[in-house]
Protein backbone atom coordinates (compact mmCIF):
# COMPACT_ATOMS: atom_id res chain seq x y z
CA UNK A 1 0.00 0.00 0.00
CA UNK A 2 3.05 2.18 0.74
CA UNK A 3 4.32 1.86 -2.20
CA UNK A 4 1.46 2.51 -3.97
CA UNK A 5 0.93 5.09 -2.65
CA UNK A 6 3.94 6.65 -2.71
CA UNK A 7 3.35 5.74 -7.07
CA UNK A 8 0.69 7.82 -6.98
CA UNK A 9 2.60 11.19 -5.63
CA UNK A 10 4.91 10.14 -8.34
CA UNK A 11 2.59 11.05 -11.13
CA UNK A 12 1.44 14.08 -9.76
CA UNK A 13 3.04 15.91 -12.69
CA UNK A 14 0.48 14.32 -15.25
CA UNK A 15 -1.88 16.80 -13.29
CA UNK A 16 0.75 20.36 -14.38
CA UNK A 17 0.51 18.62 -18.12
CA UNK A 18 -3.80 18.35 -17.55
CA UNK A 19 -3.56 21.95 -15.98
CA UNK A 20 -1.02 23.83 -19.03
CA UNK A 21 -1.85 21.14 -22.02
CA UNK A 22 0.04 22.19 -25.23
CA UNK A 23 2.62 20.41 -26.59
CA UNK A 24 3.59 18.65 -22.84
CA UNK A 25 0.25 17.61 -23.25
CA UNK A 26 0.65 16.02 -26.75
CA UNK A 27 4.07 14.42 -25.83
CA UNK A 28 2.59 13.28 -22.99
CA UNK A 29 0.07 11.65 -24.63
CA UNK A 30 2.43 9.99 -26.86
CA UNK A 31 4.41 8.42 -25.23
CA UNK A 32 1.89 6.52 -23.47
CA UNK A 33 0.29 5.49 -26.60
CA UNK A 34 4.26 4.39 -27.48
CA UNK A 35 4.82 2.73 -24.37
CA UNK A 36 1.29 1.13 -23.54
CA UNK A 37 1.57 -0.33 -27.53
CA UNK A 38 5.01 -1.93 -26.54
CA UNK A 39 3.94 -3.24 -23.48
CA UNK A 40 0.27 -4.76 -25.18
CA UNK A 41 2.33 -6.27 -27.74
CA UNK A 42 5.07 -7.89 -25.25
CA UNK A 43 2.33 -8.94 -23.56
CA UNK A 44 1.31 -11.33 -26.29
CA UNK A 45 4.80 -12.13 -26.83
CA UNK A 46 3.86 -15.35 -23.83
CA UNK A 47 0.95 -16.74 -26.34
CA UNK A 48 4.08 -16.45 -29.47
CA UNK A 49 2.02 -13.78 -30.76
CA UNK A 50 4.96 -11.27 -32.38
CA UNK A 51 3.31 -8.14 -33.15
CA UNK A 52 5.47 -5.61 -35.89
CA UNK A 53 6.68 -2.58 -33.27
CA UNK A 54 7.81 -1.00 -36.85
CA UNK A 55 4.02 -0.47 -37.90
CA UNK A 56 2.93 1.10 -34.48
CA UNK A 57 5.47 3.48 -34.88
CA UNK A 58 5.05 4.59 -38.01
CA UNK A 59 1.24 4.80 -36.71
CA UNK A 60 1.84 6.98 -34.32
CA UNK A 61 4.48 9.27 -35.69
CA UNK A 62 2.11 9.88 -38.93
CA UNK A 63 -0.97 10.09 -36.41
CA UNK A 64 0.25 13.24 -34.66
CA UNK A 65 2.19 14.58 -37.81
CA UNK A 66 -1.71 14.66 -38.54
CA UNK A 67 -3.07 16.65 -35.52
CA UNK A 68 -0.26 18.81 -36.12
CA UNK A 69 -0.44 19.50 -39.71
CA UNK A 70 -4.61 20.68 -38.98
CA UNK A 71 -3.32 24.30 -38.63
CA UNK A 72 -2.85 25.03 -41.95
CA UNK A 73 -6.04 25.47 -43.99
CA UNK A 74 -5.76 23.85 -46.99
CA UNK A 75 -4.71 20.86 -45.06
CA UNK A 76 -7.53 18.76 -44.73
CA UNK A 77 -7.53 16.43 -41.62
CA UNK A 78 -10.69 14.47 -41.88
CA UNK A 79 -9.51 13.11 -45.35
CA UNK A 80 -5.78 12.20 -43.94
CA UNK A 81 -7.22 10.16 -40.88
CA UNK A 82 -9.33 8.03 -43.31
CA UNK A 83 -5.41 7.75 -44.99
CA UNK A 84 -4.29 6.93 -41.73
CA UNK A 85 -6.99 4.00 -41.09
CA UNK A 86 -6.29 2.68 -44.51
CA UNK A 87 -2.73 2.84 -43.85
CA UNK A 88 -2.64 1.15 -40.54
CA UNK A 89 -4.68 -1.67 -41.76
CA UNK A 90 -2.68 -2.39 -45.40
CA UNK A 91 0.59 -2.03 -43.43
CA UNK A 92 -0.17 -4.31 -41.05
CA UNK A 93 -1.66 -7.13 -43.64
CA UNK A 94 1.37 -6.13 -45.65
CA UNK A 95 3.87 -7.89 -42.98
CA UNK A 96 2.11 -11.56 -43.86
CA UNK A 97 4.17 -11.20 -46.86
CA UNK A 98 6.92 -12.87 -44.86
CA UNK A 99 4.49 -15.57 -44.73
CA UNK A 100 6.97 -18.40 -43.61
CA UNK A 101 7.82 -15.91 -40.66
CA UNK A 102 4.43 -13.80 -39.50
CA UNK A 103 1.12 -15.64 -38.56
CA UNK A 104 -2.19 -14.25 -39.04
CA UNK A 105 -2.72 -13.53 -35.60
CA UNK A 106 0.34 -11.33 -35.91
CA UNK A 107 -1.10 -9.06 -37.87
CA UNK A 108 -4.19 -8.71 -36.44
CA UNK A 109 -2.40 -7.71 -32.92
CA UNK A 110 -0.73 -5.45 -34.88
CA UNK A 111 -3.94 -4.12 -35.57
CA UNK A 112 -5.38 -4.08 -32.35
CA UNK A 113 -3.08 -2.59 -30.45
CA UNK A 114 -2.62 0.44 -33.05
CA UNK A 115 -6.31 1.27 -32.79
CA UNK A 116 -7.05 0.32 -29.10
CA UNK A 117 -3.78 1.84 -27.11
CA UNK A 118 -2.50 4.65 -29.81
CA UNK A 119 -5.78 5.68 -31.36
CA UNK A 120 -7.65 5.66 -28.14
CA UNK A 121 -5.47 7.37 -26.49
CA UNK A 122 -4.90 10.05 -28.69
CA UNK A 123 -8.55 11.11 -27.83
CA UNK A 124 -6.69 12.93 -25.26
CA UNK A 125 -4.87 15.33 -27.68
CA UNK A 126 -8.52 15.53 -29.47
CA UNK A 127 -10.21 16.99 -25.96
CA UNK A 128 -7.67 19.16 -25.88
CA UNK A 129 -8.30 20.65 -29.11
CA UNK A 130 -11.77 22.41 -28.53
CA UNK A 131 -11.66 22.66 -24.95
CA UNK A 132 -8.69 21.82 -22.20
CA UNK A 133 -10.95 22.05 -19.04
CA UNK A 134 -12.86 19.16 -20.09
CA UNK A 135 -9.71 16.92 -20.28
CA UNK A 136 -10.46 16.52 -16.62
CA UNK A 137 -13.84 14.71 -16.84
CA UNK A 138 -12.09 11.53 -18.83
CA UNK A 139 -9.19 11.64 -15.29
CA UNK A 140 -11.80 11.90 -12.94
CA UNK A 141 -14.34 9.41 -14.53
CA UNK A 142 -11.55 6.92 -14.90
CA UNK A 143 -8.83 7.67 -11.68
CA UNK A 144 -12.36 8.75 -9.71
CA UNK A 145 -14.01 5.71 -10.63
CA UNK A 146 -11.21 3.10 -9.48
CA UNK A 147 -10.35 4.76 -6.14
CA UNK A 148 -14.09 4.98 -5.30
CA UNK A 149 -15.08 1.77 -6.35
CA UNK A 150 -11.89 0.11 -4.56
CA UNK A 151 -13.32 1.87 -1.10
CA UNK A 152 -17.00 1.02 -2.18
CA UNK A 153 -15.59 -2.98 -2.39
CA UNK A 154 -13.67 -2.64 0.25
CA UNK A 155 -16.26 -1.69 2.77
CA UNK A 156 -19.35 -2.92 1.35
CA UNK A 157 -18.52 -5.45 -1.10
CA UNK A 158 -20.35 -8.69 -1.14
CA UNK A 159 -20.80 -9.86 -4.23
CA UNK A 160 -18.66 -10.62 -7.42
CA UNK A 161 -19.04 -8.94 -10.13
CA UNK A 162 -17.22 -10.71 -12.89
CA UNK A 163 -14.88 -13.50 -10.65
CA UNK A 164 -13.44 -15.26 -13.99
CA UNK A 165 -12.37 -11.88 -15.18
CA UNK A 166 -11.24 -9.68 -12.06
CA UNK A 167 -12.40 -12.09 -8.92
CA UNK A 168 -11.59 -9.20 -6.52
CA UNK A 169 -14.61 -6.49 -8.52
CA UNK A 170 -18.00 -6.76 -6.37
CA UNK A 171 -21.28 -5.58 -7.53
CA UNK A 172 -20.85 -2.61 -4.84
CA UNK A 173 -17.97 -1.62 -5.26
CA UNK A 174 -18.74 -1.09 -9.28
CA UNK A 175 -22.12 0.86 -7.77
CA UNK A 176 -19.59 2.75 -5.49
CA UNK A 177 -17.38 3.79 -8.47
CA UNK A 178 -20.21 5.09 -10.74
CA UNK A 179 -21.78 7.05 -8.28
CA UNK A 180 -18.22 8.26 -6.98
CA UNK A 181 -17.80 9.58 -11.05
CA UNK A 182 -20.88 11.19 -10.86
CA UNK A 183 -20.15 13.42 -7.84
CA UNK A 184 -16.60 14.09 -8.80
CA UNK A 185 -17.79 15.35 -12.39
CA UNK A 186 -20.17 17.05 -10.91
CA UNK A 187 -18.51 19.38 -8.53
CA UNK A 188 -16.49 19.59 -11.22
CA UNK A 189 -19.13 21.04 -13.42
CA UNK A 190 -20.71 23.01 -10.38
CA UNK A 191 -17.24 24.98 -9.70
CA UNK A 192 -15.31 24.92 -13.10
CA UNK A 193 -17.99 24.53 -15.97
CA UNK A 194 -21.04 25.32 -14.21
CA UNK A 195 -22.63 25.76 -17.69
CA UNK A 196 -22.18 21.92 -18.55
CA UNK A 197 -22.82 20.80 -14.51
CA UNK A 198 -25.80 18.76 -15.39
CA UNK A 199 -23.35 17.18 -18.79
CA UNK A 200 -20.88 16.97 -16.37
CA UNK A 201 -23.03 14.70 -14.50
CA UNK A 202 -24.29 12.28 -17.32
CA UNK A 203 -20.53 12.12 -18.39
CA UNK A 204 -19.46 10.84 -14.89
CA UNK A 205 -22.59 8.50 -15.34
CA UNK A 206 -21.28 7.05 -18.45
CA UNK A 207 -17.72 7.18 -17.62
CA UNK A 208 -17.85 5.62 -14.44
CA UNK A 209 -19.54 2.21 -16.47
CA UNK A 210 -17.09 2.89 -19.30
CA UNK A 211 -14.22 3.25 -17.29
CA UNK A 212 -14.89 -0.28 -15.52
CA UNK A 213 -15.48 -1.89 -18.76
CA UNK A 214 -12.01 -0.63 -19.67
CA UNK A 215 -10.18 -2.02 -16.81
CA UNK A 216 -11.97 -5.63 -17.30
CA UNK A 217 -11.22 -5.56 -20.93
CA UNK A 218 -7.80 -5.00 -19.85
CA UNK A 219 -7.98 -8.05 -17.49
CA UNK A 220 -9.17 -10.19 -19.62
CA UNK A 221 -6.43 -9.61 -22.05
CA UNK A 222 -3.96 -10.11 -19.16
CA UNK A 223 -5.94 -13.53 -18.47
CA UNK A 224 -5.57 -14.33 -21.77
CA UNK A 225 -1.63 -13.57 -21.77
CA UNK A 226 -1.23 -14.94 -18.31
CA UNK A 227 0.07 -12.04 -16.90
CA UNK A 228 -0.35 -10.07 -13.73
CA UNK A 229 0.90 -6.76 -15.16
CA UNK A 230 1.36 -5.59 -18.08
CA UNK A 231 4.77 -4.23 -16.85
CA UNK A 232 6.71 -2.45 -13.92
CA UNK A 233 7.48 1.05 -15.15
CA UNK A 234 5.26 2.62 -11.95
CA UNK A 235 6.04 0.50 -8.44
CA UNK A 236 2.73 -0.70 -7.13
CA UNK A 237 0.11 0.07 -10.05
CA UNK A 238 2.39 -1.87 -12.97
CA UNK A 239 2.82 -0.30 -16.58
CA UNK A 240 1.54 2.31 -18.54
CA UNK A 241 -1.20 0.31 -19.42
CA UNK A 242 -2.37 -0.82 -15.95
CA UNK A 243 -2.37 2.54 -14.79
CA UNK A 244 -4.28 3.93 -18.04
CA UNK A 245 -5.97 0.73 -19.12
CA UNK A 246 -9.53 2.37 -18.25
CA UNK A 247 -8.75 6.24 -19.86
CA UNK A 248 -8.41 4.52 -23.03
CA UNK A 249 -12.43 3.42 -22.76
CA UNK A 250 -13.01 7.50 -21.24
CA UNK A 251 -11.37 9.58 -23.50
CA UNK A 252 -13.30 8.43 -26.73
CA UNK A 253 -16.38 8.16 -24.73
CA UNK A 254 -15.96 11.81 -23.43
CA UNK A 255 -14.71 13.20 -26.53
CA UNK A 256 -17.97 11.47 -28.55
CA UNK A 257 -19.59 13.33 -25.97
CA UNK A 258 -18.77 16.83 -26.66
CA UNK A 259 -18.91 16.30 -30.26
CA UNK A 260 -22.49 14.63 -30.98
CA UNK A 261 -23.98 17.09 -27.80
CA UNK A 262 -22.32 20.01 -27.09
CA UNK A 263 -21.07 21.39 -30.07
């Protein structure tokens, strides 16, 4: 628990990058679409899955060359990220050409891991592009939903919620989380967006379920791997990817948000 804790005052920084966003922000949120990739793909490396590191690169290099490149007006981003998907996939079909050397499940790792730790994550950056305050909401659905629901199980919890996938989850404590994301985002709203408070609200409503479905879909890949972490990089919470494994579900989720009923 110490050491946990003591993790956790490590990445208090991440919350200067939320507060100043920018380019810190964008590197930020690169490298733990770089990292998270590596460690999803080593991660399959126990099942002799071999994912191509080359194609998630060049996936995310070209992905924020994108974002970047939106500034200029005849630059037309919308068109390039349709590129981008087509790219991604053809690359990573491309590699069965070594067909005595990559399997099919290679590939389609490859695949995975592009669109499900680099593109989700870049949903970050995205937020940040029509409005940096609400970068918050996909933290404090995610990080708000884990602590809460770890205290809501902890005191009250009874009964499992999914015991093949995560045996320690109860029923309460996912309750406990939701409702946790709900007050959280709402204060938030109340005292920094009060304009959005009751959006706020229905955002920490859908976060706090998305957020858990995250962190079990993350679990079940570890199952799968048979793994315990997905690495060590942070002492006591395990890699970039157990640490963020639910803000990839939150950041699309709040970003989808803004875009199809705010703006």
């Amino acid at each position: 628990m110490k050491t946990r804790f003591l993790s956790s005052l490590a990445m208090l920084p991440l919350l200067l990058v939320l507060y100043y966003g920018g380019y810190p922000l964008m590197i930020a949120c690169f490298l733990v679409g770089f990292f998270g990739v590596r460690e999803f793909y080593k991660g399959f490396e126990t099942l002799d899955i071999h994912a191509n590191h080359w194609v998630a690169l060049i996936a995310i290099v070209s992905l924020y060359a994108i974002h970047l490149l939106q500034s200029f007006d005849a630059f037309k981003q919308t068109d390039w990220m349709m590129f981008w998907f087509f790219g991604v996939i053809l690359l990573s079909l491309l590699t069965l050409f070594q067909i005595e050397k990559r399997k099919l499940e290679d590939a389609l790792v490859t695949i995975t891991g592009i669109f499900y730790v680099i593109y989700f994550s870049f949903h970050v950056q995205l937020i940040a592009s029509i409005q940096l305050k609400f970068i918050w909401l996909v933290f404090l659905t995610a990080f708000g939903t884990d602590i809460m629901a770890y205290f809501s199980g902890y005191l009250f919890g009874k009964h499992k919620l999914c015991p093949k996938i995560s045996p320690k989850k109860t029923i309460e404590g996912a309750i406990g989380g939701t409702l946790g994301s709900i007050i959280l985002c709402g204060l938030f709203g109340y005292f920094i967006l009060p304009q959005f408070m009751v959006h706020c609200m229905v955002i920490g409503a859908l976060g706090g379920v998305v957020s858990q479905f995250g962190d079990l879909t993350a679990s079940i890949f570890k199952r799968k791997m048979g793994i315990k972490d997905y690495g060590n990089l942070i002492p006591g919470h395990g890699g970039i990817m157990d640490r963020f494994d639910s803000v990839l579900f939150t950041a699309p989720m709040v970003y989808y948000y803004i875009i199809l009923v705010l703006k």
